[in-house]
Protein backbone atom coordinates (compact mmCIF):
# COMPACT_ATOMS: atom_id res chain seq x y z
CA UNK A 1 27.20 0.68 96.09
CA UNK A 2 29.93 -1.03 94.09
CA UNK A 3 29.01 -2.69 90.71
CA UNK A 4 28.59 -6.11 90.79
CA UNK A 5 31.90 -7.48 88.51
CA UNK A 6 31.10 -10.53 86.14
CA UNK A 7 32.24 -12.28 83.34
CA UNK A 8 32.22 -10.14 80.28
CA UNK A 9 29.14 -10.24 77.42
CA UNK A 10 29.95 -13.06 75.37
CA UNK A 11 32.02 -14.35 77.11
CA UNK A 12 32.22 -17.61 80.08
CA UNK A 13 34.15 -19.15 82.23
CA UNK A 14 35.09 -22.86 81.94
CA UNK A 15 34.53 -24.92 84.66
CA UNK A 16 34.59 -29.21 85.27
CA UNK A 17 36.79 -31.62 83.39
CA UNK A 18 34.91 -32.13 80.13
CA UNK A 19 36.24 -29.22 78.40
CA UNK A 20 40.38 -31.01 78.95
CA UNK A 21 38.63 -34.21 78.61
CA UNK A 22 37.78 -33.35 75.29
CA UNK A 23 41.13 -31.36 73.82
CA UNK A 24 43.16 -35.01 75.18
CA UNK A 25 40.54 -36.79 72.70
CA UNK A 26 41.30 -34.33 70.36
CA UNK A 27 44.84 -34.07 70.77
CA UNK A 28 45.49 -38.29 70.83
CA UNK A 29 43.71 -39.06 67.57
CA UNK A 30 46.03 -35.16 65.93
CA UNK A 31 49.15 -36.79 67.13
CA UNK A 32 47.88 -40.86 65.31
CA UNK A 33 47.55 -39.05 62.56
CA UNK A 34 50.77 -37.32 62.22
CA UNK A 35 49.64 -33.87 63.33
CA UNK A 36 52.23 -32.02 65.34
CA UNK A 37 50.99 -29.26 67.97
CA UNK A 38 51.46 -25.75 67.17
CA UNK A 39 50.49 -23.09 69.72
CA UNK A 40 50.62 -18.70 68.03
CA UNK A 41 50.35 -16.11 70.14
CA UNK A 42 46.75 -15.20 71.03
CA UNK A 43 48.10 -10.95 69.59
CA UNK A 44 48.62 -10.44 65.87
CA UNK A 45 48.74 -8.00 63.35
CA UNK A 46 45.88 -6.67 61.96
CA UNK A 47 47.70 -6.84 58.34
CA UNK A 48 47.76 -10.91 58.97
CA UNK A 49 43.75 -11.04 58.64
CA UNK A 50 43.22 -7.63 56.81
CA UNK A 51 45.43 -8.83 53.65
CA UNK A 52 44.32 -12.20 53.11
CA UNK A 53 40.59 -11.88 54.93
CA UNK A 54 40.07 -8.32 52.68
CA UNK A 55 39.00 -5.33 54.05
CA UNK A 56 35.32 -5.74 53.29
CA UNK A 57 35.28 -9.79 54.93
CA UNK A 58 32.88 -9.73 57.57
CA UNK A 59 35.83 -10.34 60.25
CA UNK A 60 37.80 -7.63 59.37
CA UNK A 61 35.05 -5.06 59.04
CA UNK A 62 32.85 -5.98 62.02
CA UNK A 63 34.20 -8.78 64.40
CA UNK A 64 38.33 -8.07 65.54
CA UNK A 65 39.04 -6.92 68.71
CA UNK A 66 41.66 -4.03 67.99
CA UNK A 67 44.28 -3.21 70.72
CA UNK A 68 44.09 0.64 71.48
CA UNK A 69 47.10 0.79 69.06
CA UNK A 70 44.83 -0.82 66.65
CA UNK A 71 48.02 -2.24 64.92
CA UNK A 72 47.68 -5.18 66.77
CA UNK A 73 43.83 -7.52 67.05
CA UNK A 74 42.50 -10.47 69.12
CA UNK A 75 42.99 -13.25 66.96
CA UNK A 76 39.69 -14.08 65.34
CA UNK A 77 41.01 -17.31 63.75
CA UNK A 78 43.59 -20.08 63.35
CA UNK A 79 44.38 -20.78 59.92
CA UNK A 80 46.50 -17.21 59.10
CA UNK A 81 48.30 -17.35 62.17
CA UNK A 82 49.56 -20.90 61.42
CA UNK A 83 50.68 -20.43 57.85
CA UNK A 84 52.42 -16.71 59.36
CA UNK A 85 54.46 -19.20 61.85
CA UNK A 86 54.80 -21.62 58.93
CA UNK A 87 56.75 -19.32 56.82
CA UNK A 88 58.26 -17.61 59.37
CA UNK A 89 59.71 -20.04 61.14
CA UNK A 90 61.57 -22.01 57.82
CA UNK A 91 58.57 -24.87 58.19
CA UNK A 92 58.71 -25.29 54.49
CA UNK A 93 62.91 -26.16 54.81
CA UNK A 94 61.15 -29.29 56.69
CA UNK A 95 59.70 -32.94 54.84
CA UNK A 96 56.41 -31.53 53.04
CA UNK A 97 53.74 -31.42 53.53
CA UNK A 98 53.97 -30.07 57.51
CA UNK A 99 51.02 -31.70 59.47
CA UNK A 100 50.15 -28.90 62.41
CA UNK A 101 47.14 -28.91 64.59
CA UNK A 102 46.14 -26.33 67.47
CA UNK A 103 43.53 -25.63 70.15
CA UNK A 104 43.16 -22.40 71.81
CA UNK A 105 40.39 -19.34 72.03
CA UNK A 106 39.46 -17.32 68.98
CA UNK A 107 38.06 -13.67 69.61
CA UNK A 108 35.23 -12.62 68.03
CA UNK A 109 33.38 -9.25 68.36
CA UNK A 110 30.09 -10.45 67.03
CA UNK A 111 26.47 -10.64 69.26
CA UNK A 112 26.47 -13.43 70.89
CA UNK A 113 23.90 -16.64 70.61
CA UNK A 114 23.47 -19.99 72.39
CA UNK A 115 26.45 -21.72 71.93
CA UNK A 116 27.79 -18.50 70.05
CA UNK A 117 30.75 -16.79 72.08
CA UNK A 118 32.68 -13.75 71.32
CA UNK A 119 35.21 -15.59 73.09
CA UNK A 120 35.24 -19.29 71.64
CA UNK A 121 37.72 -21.93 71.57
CA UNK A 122 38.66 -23.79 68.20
CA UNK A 123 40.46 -27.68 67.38
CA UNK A 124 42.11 -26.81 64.53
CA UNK A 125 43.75 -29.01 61.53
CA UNK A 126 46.48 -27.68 58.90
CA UNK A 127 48.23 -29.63 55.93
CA UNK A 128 50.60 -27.14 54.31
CA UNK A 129 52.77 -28.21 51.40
CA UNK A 130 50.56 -29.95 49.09
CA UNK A 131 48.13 -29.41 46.60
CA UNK A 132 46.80 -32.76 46.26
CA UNK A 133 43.26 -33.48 46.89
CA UNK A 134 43.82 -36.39 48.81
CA UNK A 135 44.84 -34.20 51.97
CA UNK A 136 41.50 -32.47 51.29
CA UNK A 137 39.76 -35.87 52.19
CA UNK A 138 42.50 -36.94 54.73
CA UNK A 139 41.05 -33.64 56.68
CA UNK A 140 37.82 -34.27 56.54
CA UNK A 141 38.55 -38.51 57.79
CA UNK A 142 40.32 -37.21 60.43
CA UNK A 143 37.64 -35.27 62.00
CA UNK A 144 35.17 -38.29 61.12
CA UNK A 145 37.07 -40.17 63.23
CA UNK A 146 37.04 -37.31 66.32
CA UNK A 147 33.06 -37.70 65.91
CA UNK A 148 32.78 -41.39 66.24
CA UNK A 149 34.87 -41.29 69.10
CA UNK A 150 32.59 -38.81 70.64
CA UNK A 151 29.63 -40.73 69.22
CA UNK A 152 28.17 -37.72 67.72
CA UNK A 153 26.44 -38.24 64.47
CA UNK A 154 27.40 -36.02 61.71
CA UNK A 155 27.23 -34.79 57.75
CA UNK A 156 29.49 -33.47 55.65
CA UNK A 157 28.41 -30.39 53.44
CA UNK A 158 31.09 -29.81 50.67
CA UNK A 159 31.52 -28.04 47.48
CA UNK A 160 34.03 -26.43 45.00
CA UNK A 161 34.33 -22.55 44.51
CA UNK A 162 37.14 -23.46 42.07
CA UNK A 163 40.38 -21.85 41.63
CA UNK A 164 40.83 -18.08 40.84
CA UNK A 165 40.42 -18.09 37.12
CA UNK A 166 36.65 -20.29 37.16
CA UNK A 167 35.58 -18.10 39.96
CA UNK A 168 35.54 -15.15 37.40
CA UNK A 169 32.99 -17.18 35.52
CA UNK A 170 31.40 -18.22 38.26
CA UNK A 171 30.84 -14.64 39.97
CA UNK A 172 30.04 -13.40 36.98
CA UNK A 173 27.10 -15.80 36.42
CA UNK A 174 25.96 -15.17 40.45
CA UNK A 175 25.64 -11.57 40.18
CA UNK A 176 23.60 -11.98 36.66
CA UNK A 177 20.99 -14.09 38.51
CA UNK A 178 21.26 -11.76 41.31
CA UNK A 179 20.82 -8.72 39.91
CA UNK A 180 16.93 -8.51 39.08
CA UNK A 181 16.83 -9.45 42.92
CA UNK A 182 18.92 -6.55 44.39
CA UNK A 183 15.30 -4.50 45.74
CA UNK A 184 14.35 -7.62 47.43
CA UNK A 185 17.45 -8.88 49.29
CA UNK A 186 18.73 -7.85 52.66
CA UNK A 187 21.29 -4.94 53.10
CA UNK A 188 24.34 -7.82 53.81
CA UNK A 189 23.30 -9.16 50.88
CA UNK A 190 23.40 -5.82 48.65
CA UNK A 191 26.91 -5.34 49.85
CA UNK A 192 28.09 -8.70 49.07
CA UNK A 193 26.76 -8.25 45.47
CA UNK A 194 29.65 -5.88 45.41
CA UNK A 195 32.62 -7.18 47.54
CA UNK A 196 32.15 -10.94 47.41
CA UNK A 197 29.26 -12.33 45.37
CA UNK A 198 30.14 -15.94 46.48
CA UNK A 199 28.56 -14.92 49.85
CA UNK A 200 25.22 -14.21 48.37
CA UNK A 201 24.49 -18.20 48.39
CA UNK A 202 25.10 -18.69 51.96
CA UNK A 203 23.00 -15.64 53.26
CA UNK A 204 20.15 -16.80 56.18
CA UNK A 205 17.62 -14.73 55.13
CA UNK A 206 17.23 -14.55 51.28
CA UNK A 207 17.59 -18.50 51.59
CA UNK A 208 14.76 -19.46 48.68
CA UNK A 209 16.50 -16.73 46.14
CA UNK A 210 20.12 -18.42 46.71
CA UNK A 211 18.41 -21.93 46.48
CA UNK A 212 17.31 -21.52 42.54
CA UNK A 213 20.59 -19.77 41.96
CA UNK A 214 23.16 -21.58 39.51
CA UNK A 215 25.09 -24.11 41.11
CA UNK A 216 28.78 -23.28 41.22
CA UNK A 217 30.12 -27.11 40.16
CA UNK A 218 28.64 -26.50 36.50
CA UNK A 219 30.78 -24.24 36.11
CA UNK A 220 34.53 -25.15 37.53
CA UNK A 221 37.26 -25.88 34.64
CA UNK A 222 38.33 -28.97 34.11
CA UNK A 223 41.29 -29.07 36.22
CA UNK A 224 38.94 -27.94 39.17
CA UNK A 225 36.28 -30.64 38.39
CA UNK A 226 38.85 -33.45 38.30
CA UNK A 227 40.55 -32.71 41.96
CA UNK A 228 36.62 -32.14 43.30
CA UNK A 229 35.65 -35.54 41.59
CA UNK A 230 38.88 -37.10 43.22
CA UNK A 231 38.05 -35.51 46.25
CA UNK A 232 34.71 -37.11 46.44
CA UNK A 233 35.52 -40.44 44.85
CA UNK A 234 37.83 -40.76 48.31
CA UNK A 235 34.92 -39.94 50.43
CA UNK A 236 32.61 -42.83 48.88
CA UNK A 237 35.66 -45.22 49.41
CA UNK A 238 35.62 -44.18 53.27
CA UNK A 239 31.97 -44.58 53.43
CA UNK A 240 32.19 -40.88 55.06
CA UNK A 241 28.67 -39.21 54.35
CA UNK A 242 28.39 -36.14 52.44
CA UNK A 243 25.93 -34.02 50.34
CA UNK A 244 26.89 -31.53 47.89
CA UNK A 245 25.48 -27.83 48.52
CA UNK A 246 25.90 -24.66 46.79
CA UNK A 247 25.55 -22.50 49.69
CA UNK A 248 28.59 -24.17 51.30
CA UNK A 249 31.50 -21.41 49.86
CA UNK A 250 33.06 -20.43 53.81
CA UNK A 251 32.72 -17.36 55.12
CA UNK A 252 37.12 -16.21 54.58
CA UNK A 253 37.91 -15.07 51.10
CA UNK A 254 41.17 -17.18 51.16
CA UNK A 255 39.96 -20.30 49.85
CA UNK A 256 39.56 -22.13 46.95
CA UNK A 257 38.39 -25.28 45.25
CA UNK A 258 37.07 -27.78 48.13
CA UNK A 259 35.36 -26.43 50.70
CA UNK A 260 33.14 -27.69 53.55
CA UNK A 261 31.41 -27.80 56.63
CA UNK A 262 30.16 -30.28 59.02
CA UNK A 263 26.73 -30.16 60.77
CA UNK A 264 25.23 -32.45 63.48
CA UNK A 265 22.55 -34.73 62.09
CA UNK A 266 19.99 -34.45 64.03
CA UNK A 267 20.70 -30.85 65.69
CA UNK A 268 21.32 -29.27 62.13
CA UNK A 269 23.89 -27.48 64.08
CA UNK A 270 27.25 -26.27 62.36
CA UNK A 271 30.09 -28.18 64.06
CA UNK A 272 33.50 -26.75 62.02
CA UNK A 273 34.12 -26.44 58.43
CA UNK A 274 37.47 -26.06 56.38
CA UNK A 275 38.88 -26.03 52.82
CA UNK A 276 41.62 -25.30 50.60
CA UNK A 277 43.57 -22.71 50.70
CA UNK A 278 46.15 -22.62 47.98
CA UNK A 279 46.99 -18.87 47.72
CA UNK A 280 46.70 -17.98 51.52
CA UNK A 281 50.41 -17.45 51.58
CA UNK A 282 50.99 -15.40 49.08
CA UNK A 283 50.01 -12.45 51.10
CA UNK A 284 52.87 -13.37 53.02
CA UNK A 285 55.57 -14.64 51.02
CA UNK A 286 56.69 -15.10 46.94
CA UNK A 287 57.17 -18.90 48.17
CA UNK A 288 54.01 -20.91 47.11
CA UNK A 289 52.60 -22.82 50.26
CA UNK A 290 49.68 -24.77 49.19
CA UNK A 291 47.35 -25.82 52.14
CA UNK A 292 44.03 -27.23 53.33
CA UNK A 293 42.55 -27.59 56.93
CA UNK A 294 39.59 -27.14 58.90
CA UNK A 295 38.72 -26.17 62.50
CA UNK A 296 35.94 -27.03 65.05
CA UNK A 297 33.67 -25.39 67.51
CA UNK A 298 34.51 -26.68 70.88
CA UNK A 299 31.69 -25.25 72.79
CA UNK A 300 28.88 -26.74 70.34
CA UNK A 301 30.44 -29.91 70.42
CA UNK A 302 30.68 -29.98 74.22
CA UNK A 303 27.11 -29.53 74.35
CA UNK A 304 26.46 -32.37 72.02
CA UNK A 305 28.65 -34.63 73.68
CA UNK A 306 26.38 -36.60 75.82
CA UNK A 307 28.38 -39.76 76.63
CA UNK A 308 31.07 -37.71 78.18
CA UNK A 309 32.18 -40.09 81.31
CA UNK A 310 35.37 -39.51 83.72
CA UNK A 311 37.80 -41.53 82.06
CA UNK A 312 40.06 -41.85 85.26
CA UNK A 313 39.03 -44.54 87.82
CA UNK A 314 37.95 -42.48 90.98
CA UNK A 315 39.46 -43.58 94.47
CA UNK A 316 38.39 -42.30 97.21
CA UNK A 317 40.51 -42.07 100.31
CA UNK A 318 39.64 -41.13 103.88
CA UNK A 319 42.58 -40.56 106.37
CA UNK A 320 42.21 -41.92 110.10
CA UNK A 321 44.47 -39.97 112.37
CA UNK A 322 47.50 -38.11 111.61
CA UNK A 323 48.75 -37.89 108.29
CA UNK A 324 52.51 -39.21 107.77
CA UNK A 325 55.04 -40.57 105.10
CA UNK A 326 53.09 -43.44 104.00
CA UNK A 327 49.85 -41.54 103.80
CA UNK A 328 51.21 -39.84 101.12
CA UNK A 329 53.38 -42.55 99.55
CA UNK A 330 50.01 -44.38 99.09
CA UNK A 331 48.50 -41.17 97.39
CA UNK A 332 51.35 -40.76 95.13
CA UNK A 333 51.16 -44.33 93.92
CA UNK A 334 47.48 -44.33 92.73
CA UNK A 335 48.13 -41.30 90.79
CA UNK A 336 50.87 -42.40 89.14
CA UNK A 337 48.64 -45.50 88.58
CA UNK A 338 46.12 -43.61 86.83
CA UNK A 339 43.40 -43.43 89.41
CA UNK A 340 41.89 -40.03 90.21
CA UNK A 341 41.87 -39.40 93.75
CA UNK A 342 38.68 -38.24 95.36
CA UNK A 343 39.36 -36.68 99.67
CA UNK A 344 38.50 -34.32 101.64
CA UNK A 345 41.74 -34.64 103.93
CA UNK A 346 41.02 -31.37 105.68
CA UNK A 347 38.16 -33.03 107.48
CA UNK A 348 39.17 -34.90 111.07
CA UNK A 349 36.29 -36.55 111.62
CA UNK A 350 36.08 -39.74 109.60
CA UNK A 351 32.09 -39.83 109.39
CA UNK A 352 32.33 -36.34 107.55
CA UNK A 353 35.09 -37.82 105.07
CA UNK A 354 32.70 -40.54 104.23
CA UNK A 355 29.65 -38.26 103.69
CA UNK A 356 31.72 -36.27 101.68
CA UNK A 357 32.53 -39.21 99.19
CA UNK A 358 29.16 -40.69 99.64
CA UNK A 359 27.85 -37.11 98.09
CA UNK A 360 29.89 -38.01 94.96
CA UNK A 361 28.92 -41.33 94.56
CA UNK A 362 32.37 -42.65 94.86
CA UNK A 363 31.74 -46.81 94.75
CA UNK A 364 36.21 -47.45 96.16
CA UNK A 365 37.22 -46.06 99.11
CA UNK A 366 40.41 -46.54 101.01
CA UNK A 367 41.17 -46.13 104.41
CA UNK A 368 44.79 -45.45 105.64
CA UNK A 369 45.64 -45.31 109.42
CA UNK A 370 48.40 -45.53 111.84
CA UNK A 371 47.73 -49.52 111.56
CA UNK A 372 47.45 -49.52 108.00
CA UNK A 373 50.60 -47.55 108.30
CA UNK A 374 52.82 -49.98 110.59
CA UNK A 375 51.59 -52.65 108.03
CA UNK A 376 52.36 -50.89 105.02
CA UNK A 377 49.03 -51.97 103.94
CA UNK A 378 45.49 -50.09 103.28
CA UNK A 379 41.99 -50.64 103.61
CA UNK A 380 39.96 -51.44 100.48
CA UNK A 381 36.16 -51.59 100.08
CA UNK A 382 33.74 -51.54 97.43
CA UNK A 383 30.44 -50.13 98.69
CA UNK A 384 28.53 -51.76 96.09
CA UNK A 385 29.18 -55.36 96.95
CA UNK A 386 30.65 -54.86 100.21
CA UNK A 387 33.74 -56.22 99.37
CA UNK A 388 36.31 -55.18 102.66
CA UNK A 389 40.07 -56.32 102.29
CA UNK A 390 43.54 -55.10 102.93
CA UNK A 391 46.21 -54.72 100.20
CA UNK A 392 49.84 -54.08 100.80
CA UNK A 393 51.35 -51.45 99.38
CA UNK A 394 53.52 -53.50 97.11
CA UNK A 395 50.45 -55.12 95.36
CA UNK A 396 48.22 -52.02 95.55
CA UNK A 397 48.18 -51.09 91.60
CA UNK A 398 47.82 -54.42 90.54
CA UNK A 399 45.00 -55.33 93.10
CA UNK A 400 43.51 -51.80 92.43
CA UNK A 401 43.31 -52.61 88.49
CA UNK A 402 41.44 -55.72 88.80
CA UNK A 403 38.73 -54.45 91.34
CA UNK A 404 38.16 -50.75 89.85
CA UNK A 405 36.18 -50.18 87.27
């Protein structure tokens, strides 16, 4: 007996127009705001996440998907690969700062939870070539925006981690509150303590031990405090709501100062996060490329989007007799008019056609014949109020506009 063959753990397949509904959302409000697409390939180099990421970062250690070559890896995120086609693509001989947003699957080989994928697609948001702070908050309005749109109610988590020479301090003090601890906290935790003791505060088990430890903010220099207080002064100009927390330090080891994450308010469910990442392309390059972005999950917030509707007007048409020129000339017009076009042409029997649409729930239906045809007209009727006319072909888009809705 053959195996049965099935979608791959972790993994799932896509199906309805919600998912594209959602990336043209997406997309539209990218391109208002001055974003410009960017697609990398979906293969890198394992030295693009290994350098920047560290060995020891949880990606790199226990979540890429290496190619049997292992020179090459799935990628696992966004923000690398942008700022590798940044540089190496002369981006930076452009205006600054470069505005690039993408959306695309990130490959992850961790164990998979509800609304957890190994394979998971990301919206993603990058500002590179400027280290000012309003970009940081420019980020984090643009994705506001995405969530009104989508009517999904949301909080911003955000902190500092400061730049590379507070963060001494600041590890420094971490690991001297963690260290009568170190019997007591989980083994993830006893390795960051090592590699990266920023990672201690956002651990999910030892959560009451990183809630009494010292809060990272009191200890930033002054040049950090001033672009985190600017940073925040914009947000409470925007009316955007936020909450300062010490856990929130991101899970890549490239950033610095401002970081963040967004959470659904009444799902407490991480959304996307982001943050500045001024020294990112140094791993790359001599050229200094400051940056800041942030990316979302697109599977949680499909399954918080609960106002999701069919944008395009649905027509449905139902053929009598044999299909010819103007049969189709009437099915090209609507969708170039906009109107999605709801058949089942294959059908001959015109009761079965109907059934078909009445099974959808499709309210305009239009019925094109051989009389229709001599006319050059078509057969309109709204099923709800009963509404039966004909409309010539000339007027159809303009009739069609005002009736459908």
């Amino acid at each position: 007996m053959q195996s049965k063959i099935q979608v791959p753990r972790g993994m799932h397949d896509i199906l309805g127009n919600k998912f594209i509904s959602l990336f043209d959302i997406m997309k539209d409000i990218a391109l208002n705001y001055g974003f410009t697409y960017i697609e990398t390939p979906i293969i890198e180099s394992r030295n693009l996440f290994e350098r920047p990421l560290g060995p020891t970062s949880d990606i790199v250690e226990k979540e890429m998907f290496s190619l049997s070559s292992k020179e090459y890896v799935l990628r696992p995120e966004g923000t690398a690969p942008v700022v590798r086609a940044y540089i190496e693509n002369g981006l930076f001989s452009l205006p600054q700062p470069q505005k690039l947003f993408y959306f695309g699957p990130m490959l992850r080989k961790e164990r998979p939870q509800k609304s957890r994928f190994r394979e998971h697609h990301q919206f993603g948001l990058e500002i590179l070539g400027s280290e000012s702070p309003i970009y940081d908050a420019f980020i984090v309005n643009v994705l506001w925006e995405i969530f009104k749109v989508l009517k999904i109610e949301v909080i911003f988590f955000v902190n500092s981690i400061g730049c590379q020479d507070c963060r001494k301090i600041i590890k420094e003090k971490i690991k001297n509150y963690y260290k009568p601890y170190l019997n007591k906290v989980c083994d993830d935790c006893k390795r960051r303590y090592k590699v990266n003791p920023l990672r201690l505060l956002d651990c999910k088990i030892d959560v009451e031990i990183a809630e009494s430890a010292p809060q990272i903010i009191d200890f930033l220099c002054e040049q950090c405090q001033e672009k985190f207080e600017e940073f925040l002064e914009i947000l409470d100009k925007i009316e955007i709501p936020y909450e300062i927390k010490n856990n929130i330090v991101r899970g890549l080891d490239y950033y610095n100062n401002t970081v963040f994450e967004v959470f659904s308010e009444k799902e407490s469910l991480a959304l996307g996060g982001g943050g500045r990442y001024d020294s990112l392309a140094s791993f790359f390059t001599k050229r200094k490329v400051p940056g800041v972005g942030a990316a979302l999950g697109v599977e949680r917030i499909l399954d918080l989007w609960n106002n999701y509707k069919e944008e395009k007007k649905a027509i449905g048409v139902v053929r009598i007799g044999e299909v010819n020129k103007f049969f189709f000339e009437v099915i090209n017009l609507l969708a170039r008019g906009g109107f999605r076009i709801i058949e089942s042409f294959g059908k001959e029997n015109i009761k079965q056609q109907l059934e078909f649409l009445n099974s959808l729930n499709v309210r305009y239906h239009i019925f094109i014949g051989e009389v229709e045809s001599k006319e050059e007209q078509v057969v309109f009727k709204d099923f709800k109020t009963g509404i039966y006319e004909k409309i010539h072909i000339k007027n159809l888009i303009k009739e069609l506009t005002k009736r459908v809705k």
